[in-house]
N, C-alpha and C. Protein backbone atom coordinates (compact mmCIF):
# COMPACT_ATOMS: atom_id res chain seq x y z
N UNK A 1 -32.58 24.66 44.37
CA UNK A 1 -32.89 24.02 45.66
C UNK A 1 -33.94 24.83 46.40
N UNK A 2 -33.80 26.31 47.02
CA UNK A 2 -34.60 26.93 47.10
C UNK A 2 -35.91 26.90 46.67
N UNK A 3 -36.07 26.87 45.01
CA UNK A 3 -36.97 26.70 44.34
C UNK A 3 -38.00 25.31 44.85
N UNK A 4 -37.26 24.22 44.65
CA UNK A 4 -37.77 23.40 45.49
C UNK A 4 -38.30 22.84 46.55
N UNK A 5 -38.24 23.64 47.63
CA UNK A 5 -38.54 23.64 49.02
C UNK A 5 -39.79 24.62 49.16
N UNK A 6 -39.41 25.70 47.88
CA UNK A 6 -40.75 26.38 48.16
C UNK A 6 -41.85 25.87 47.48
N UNK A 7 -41.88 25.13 46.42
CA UNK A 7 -43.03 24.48 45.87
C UNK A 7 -43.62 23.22 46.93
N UNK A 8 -42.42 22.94 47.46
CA UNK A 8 -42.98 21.57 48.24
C UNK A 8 -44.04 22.06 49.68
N UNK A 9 -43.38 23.66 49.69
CA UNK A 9 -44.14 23.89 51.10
C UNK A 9 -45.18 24.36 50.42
N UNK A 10 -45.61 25.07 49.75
CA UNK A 10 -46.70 25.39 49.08
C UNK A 10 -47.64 24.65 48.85
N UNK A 11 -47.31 23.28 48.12
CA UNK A 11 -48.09 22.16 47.74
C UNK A 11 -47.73 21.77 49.37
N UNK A 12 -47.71 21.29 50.27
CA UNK A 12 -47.87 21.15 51.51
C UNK A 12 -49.30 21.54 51.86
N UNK A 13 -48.88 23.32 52.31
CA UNK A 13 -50.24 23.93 52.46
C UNK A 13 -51.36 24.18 51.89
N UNK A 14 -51.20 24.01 50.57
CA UNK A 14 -52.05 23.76 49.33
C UNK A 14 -52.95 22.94 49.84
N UNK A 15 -52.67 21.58 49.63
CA UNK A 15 -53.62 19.75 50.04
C UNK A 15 -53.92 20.19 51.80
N UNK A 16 -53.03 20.78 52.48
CA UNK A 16 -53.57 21.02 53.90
C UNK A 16 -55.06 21.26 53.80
N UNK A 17 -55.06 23.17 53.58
CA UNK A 17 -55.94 23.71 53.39
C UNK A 17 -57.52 23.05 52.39
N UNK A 18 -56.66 22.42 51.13
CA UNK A 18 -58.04 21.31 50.58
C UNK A 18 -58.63 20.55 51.87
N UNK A 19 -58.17 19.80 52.51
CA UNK A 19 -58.52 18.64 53.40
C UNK A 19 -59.07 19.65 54.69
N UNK A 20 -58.75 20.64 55.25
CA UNK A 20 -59.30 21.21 55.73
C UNK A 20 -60.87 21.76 55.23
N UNK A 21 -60.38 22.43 54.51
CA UNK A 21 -62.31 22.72 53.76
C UNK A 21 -63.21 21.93 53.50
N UNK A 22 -62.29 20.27 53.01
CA UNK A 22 -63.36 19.01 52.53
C UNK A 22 -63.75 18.85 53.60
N UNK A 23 -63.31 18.83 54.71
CA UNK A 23 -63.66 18.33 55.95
C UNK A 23 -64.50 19.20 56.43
N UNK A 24 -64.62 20.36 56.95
CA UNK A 24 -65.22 21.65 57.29
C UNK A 24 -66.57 21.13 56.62
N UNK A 25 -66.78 20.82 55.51
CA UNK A 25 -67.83 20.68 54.28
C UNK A 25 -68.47 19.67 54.71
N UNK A 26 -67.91 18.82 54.53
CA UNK A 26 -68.45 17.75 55.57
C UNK A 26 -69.18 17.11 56.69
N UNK A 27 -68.62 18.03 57.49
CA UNK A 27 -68.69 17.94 58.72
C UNK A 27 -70.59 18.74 58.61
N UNK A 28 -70.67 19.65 58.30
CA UNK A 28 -71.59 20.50 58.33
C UNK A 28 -72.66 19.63 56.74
């Protein structure tokens, strides 16, 4: 269970951080 919650937050901040940079990239 543990295990699980931490992959999910990971992959969370993972795609965050992508969509942040695509955007950043973007933007500029």
């Amino acid at each position: 269970m543990f295990r699980f919650m931490y992959i999910y937050i990971y992959a969370h901040i993972h795609v965050t951080t992508i969509t942040v940079c695509w955007y950043d990239v973007c933007s500029h």
